[in-house]
C-alpha atoms as a PDB file:
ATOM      1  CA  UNK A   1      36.474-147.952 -14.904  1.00  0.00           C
ATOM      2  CA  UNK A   2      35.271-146.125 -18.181  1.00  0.00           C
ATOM      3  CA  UNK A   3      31.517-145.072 -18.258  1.00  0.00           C
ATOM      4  CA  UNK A   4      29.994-147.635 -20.603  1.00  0.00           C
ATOM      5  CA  UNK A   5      26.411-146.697 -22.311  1.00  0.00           C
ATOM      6  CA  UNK A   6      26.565-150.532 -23.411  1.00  0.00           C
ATOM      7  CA  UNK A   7      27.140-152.298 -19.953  1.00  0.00           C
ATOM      8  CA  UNK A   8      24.554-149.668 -18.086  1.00  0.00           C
ATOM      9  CA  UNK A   9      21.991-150.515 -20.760  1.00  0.00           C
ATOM     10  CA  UNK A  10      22.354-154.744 -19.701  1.00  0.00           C
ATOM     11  CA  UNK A  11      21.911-153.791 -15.736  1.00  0.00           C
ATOM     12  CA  UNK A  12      18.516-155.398 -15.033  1.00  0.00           C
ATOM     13  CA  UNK A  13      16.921-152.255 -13.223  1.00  0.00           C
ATOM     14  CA  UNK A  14      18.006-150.039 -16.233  1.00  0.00           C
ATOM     15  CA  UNK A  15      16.406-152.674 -18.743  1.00  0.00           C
ATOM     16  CA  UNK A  16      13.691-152.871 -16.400  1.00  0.00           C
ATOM     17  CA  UNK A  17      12.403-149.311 -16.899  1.00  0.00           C
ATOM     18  CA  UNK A  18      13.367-149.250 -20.655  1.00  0.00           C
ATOM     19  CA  UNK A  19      10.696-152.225 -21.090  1.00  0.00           C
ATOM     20  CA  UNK A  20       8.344-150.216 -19.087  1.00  0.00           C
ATOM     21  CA  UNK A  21       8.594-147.290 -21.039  1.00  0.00           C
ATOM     22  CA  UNK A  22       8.801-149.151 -24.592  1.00  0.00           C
ATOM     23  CA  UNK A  23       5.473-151.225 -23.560  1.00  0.00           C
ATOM     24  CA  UNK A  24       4.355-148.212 -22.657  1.00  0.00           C
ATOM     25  CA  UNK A  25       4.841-146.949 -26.367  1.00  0.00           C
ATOM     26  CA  UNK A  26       3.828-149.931 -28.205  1.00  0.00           C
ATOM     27  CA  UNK A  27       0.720-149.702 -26.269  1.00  0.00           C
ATOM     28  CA  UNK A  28      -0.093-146.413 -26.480  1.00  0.00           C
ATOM     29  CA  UNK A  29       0.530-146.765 -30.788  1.00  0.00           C
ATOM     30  CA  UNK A  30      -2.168-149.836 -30.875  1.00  0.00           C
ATOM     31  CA  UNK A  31      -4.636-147.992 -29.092  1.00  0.00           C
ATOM     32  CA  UNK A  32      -4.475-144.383 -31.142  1.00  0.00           C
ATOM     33  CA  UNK A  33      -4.570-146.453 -34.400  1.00  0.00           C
ATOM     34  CA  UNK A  34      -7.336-147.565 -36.167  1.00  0.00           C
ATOM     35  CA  UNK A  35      -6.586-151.269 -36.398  1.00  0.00           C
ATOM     36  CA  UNK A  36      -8.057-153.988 -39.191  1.00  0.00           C
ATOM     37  CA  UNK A  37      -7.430-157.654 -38.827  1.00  0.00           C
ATOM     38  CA  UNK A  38      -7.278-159.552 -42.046  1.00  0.00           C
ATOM     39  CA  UNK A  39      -8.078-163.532 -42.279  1.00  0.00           C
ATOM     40  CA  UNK A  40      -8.425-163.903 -38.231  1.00  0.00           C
ATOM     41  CA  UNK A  41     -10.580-166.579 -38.775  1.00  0.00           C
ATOM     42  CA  UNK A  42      -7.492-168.746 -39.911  1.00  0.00           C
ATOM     43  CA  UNK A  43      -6.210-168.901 -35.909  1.00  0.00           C
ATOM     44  CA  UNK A  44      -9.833-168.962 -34.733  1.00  0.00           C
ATOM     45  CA  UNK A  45     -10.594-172.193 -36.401  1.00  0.00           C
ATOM     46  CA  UNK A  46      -7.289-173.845 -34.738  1.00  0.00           C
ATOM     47  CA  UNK A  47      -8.477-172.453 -31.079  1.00  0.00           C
ATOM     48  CA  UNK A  48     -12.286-173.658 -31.839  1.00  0.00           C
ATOM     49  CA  UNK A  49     -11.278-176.752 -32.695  1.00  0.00           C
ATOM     50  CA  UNK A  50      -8.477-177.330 -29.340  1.00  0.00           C
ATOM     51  CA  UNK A  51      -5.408-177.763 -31.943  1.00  0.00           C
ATOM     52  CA  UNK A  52      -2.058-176.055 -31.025  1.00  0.00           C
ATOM     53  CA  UNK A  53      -0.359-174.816 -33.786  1.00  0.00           C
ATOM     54  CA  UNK A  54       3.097-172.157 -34.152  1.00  0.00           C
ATOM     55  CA  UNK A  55       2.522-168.522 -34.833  1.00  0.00           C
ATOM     56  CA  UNK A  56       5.545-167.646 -36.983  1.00  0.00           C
ATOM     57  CA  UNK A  57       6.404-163.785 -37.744  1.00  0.00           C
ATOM     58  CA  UNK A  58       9.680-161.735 -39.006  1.00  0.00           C
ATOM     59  CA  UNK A  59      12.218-160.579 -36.402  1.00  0.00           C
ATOM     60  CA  UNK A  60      11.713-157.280 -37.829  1.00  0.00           C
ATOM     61  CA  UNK A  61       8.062-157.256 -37.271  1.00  0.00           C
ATOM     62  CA  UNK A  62       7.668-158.354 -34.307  1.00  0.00           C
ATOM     63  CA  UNK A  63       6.924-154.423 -32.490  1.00  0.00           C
ATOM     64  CA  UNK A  64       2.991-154.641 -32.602  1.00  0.00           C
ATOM     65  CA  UNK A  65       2.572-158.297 -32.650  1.00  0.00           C
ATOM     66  CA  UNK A  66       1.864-159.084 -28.953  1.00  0.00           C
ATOM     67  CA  UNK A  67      -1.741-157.381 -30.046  1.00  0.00           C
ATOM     68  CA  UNK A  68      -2.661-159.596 -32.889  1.00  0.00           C
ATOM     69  CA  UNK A  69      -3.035-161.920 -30.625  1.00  0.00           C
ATOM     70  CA  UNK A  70      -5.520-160.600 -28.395  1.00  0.00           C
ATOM     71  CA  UNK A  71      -7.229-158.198 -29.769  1.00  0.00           C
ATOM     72  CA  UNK A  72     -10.331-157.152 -27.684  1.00  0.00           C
ATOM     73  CA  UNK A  73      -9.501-160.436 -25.505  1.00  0.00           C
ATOM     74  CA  UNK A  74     -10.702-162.759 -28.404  1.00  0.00           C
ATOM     75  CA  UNK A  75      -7.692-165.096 -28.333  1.00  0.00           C
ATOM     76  CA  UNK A  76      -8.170-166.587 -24.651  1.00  0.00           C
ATOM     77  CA  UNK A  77      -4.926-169.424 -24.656  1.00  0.00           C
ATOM     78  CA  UNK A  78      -1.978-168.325 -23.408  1.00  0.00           C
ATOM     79  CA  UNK A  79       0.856-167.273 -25.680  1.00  0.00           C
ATOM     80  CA  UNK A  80       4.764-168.832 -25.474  1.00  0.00           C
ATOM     81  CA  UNK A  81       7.434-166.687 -27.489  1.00  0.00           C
ATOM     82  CA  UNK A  82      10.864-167.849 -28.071  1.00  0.00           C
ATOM     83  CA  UNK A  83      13.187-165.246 -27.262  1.00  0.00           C
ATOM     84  CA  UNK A  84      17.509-165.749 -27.703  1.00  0.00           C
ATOM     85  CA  UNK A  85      18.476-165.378 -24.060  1.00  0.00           C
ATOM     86  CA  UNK A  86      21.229-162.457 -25.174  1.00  0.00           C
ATOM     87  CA  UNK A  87      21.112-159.217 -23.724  1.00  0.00           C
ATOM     88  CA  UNK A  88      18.530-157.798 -26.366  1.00  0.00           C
ATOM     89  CA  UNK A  89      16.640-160.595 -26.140  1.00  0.00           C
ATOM     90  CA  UNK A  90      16.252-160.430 -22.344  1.00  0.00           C
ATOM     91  CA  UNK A  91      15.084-157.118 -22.987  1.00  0.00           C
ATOM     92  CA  UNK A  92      12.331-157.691 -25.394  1.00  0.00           C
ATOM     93  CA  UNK A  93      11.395-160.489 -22.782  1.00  0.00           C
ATOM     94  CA  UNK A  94      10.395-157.947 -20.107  1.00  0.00           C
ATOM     95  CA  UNK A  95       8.623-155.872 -22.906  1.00  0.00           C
ATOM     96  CA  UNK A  96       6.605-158.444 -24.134  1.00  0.00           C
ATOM     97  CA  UNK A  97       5.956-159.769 -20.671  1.00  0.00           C
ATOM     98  CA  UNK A  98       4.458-156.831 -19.965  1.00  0.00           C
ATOM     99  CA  UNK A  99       2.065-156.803 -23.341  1.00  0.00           C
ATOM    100  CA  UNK A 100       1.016-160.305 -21.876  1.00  0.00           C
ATOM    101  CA  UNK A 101       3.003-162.623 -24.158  1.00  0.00           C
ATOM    102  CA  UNK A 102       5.080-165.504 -21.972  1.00  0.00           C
ATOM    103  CA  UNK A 103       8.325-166.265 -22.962  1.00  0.00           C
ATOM    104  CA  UNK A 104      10.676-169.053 -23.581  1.00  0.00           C
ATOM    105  CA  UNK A 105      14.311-168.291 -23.863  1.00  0.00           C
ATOM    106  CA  UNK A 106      16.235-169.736 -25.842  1.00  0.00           C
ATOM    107  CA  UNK A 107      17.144-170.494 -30.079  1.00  0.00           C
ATOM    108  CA  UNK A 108      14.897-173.379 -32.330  1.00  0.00           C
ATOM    109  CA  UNK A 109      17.939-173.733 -33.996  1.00  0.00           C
ATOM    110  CA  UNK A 110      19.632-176.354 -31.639  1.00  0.00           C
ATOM    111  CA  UNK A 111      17.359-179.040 -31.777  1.00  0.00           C
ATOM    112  CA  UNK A 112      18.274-181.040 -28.831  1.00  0.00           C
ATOM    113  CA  UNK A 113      18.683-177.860 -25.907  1.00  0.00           C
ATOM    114  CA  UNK A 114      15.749-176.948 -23.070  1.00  0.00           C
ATOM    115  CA  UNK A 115      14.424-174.072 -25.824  1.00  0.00           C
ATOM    116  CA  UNK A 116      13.396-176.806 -27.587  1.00  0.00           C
ATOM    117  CA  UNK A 117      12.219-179.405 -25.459  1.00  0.00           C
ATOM    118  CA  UNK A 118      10.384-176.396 -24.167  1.00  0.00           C
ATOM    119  CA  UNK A 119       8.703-175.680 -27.167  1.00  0.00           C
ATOM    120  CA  UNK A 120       7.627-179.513 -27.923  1.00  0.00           C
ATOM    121  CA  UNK A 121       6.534-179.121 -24.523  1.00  0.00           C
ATOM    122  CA  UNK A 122       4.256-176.594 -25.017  1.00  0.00           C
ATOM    123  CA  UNK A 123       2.557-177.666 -28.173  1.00  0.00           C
ATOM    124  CA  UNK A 124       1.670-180.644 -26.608  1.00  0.00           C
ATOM    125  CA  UNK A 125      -0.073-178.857 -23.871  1.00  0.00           C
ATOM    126  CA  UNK A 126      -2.034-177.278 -26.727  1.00  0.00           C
ATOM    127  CA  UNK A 127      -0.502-174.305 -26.194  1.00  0.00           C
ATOM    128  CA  UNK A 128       0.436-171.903 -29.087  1.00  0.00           C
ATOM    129  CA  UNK A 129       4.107-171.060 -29.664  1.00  0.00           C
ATOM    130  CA  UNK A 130       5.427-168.178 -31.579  1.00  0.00           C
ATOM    131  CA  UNK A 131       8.797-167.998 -33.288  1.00  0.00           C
ATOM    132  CA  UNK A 132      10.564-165.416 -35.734  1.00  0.00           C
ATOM    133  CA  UNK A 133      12.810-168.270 -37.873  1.00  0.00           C
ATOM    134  CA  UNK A 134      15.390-165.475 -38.999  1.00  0.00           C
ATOM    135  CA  UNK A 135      16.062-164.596 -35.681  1.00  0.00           C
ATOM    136  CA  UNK A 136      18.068-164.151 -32.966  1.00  0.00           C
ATOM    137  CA  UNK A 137      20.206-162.681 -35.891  1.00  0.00           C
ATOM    138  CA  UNK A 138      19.802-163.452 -39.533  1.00  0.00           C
ATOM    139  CA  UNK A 139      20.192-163.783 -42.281  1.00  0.00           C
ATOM    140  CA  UNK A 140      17.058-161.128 -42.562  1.00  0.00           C
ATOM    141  CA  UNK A 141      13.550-162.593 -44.002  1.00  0.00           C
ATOM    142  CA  UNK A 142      15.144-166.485 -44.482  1.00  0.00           C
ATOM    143  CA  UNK A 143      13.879-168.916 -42.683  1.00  0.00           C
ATOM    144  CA  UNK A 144      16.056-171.738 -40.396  1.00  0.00           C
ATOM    145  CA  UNK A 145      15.254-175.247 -40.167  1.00  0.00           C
ATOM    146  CA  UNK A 146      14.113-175.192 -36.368  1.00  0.00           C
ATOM    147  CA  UNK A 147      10.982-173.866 -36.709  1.00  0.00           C
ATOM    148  CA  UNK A 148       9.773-176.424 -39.405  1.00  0.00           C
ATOM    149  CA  UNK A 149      11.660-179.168 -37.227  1.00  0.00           C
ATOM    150  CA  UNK A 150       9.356-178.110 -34.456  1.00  0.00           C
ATOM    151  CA  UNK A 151       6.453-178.430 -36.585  1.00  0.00           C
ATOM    152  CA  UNK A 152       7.411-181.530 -37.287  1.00  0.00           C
ATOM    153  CA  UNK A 153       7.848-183.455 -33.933  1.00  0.00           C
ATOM    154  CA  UNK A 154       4.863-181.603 -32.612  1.00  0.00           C
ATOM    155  CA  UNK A 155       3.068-182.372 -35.811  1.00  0.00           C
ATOM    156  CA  UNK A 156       1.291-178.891 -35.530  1.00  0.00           C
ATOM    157  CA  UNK A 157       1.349-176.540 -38.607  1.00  0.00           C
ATOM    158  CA  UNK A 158       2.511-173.096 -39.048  1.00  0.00           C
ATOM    159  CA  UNK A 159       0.433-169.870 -39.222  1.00  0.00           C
ATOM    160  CA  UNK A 160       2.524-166.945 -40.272  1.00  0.00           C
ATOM    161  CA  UNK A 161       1.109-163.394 -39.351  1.00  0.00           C
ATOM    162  CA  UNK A 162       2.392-159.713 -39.741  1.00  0.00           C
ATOM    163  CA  UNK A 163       1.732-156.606 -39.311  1.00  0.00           C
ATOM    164  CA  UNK A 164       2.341-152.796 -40.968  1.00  0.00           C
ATOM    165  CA  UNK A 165       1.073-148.857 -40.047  1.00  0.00           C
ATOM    166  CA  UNK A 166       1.155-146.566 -42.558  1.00  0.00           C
ATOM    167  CA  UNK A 167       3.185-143.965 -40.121  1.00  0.00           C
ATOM    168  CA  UNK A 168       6.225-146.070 -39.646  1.00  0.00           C
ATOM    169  CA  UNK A 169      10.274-145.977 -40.424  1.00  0.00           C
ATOM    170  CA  UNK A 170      12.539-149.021 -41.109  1.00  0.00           C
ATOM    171  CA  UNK A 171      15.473-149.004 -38.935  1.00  0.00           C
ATOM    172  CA  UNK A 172      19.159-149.637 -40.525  1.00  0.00           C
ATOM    173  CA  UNK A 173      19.511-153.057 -38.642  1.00  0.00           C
ATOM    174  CA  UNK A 174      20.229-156.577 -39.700  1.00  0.00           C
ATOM    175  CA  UNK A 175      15.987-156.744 -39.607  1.00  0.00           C
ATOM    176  CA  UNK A 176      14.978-153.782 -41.480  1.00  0.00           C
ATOM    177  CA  UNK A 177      13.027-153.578 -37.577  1.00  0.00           C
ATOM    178  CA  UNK A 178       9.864-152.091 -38.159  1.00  0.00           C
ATOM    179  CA  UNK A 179       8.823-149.400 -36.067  1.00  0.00           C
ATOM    180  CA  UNK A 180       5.288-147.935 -35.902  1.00  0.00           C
ATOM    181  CA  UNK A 181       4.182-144.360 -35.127  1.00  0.00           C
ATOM    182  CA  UNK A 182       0.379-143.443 -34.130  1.00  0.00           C
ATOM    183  CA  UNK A 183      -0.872-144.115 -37.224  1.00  0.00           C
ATOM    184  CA  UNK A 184      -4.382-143.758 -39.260  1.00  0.00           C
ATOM    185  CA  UNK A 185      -4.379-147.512 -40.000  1.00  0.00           C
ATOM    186  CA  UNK A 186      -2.805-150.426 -38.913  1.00  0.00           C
ATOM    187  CA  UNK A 187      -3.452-153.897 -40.404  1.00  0.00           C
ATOM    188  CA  UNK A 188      -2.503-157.517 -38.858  1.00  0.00           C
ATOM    189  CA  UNK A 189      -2.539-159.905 -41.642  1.00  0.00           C
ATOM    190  CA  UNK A 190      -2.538-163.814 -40.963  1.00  0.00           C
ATOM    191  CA  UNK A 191      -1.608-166.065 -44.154  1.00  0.00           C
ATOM    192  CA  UNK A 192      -2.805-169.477 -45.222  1.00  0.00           C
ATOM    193  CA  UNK A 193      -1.195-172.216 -42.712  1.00  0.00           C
ATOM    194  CA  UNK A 194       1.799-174.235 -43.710  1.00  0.00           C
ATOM    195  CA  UNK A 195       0.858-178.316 -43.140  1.00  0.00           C
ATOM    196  CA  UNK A 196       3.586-179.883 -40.451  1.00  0.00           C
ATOM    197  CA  UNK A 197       5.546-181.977 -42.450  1.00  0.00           C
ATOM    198  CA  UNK A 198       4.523-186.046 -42.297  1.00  0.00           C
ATOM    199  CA  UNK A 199       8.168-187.367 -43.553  1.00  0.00           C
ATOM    200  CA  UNK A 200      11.262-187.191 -42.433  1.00  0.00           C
ATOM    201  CA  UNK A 201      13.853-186.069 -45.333  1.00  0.00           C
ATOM    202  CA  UNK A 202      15.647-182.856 -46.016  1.00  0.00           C
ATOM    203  CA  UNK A 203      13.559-182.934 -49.319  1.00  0.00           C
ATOM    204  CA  UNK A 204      10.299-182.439 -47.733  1.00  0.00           C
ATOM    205  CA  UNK A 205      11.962-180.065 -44.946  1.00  0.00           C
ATOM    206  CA  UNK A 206      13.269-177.880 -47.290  1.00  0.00           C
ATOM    207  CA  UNK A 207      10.206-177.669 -49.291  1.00  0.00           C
ATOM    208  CA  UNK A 208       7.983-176.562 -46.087  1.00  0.00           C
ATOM    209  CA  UNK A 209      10.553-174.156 -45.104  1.00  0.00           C
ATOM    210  CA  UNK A 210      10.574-172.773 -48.808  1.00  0.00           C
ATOM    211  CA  UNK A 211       6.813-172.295 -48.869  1.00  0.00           C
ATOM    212  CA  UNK A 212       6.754-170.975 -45.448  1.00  0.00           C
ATOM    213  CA  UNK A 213       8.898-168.013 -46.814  1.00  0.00           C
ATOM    214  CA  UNK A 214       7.218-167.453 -49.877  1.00  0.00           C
ATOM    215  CA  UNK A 215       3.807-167.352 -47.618  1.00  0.00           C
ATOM    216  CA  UNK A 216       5.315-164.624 -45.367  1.00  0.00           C
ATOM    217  CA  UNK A 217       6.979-162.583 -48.208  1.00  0.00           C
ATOM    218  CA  UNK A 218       3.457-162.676 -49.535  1.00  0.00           C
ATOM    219  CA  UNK A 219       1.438-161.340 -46.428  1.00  0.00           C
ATOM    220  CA  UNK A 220       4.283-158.754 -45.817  1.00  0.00           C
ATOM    221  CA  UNK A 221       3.786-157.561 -49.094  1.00  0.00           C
ATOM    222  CA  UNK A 222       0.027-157.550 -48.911  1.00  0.00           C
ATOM    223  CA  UNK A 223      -0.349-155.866 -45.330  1.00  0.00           C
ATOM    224  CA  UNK A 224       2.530-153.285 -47.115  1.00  0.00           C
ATOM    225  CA  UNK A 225       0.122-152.733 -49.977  1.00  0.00           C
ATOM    226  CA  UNK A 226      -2.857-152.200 -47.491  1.00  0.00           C
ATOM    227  CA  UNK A 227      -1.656-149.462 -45.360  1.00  0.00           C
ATOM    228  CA  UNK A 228       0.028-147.569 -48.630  1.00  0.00           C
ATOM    229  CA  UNK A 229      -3.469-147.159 -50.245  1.00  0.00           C
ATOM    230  CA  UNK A 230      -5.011-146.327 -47.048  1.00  0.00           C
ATOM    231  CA  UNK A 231      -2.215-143.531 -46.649  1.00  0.00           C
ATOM    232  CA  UNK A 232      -3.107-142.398 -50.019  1.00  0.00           C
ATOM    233  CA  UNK A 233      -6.594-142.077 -49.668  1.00  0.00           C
END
């Protein structure tokens, strides 16, 4: 049988050590950058107050995420992630594992599977659940319904966050990934939350799931802006 790059890359001790060594990366990047969170008093005042809500981010920004969360320790809940259970997606599992994010397998597009029972499940529990709604695979930067579903039958709102480095380069992919280099600032940026939805019509759906998109075009844009002056200066 014909050596396959492809096939070795799925075996589960080979994705093993690629994890390790990626985590390895993505950690070593957060700590040799000087880091500035922007409006982290927006998830603060959900965990002071004991209300789950859904952390919502871009596929293609998802690289130094797992550290907005808990940066110096200051978020102390746990963190759920839904990850597609396809090969890539098992592998940013184990990474993000290791950067101490759990992980629930799975797509919030199908609204009656186990992913999504899991996730109702979780924000319940007052737990906090994050999900990229243009993943597992596109279109890029457009939102699908699941994620504002969810927000509905958990009745918990959305808080979109991102993040940019102004040593970076934006990979040729279906995500435009992001991917950071040691940098001499990085910013996380949190935007304004987007209110679960109270009815039940495809009028007021679509109208959360427009503004959530125009909310996280706006905080990509502004972390962008951020870490372009600060390369400039």
């Amino acid at each position: 049988m014909a050596w396959s790059l492809k096939k070795t890359i799925k075996l589960p001790p080979v994705q093993a050590a690629i994890a390790f060594v990626l985590a390895l990366y993505i950690r070593s990047v957060y700590c040799v950058t000087s880091w500035v969170t922007y409006h982290q008093e927006i998830p603060l005042s959900y965990l002071s107050s004991n209300k789950p809500f859904i952390v919502c981010f871009w596929h293609g920004q998802l690289m130094m995420l797992p550290f907005a969360w808990h940066p110096k320790r200051l978020f102390s809940k746990p963190f759920y992630m839904l990850i597609s259970g396809h090969s890539d997606g098992k592998l940013i599992s184990r990474i993000v594992k290791l950067l101490g994010i759990h992980t629930i397998a799975g797509s919030s597009t199908k609204g009656g599977d186990q992913a999504f029972r899991s996730i109702l499940s979780h924000l319940k529990e007052n737990h906090i659940v994050g999900i990229t709604p243009d993943g597992p695979s596109g279109p890029a930067r457009k939102a699908k319904m699941g994620i504002i579903l969810a927000a509905y039958y958990a009745q918990c709102d959305i808080v979109p966050v991102t993040f940019s480095a102004t040593n970076h380069k934006i990979w040729k992919s279906w995500d435009s990934f992001f991917w950071a280099f040691p940098s001499k600032k990085g910013v996380f940026f949190w935007g304004n939350p987007i209110p679960a939805p109270t009815l039940k019509s495809p009028e007021t759906f679509e109208n959360a799931k427009q503004c959530l998109e125009a909310e996280m075009h706006r905080i990509t844009l502004a972390a962008t802006a951020h870490c372009t002056e600060a390369s400039h200066s």
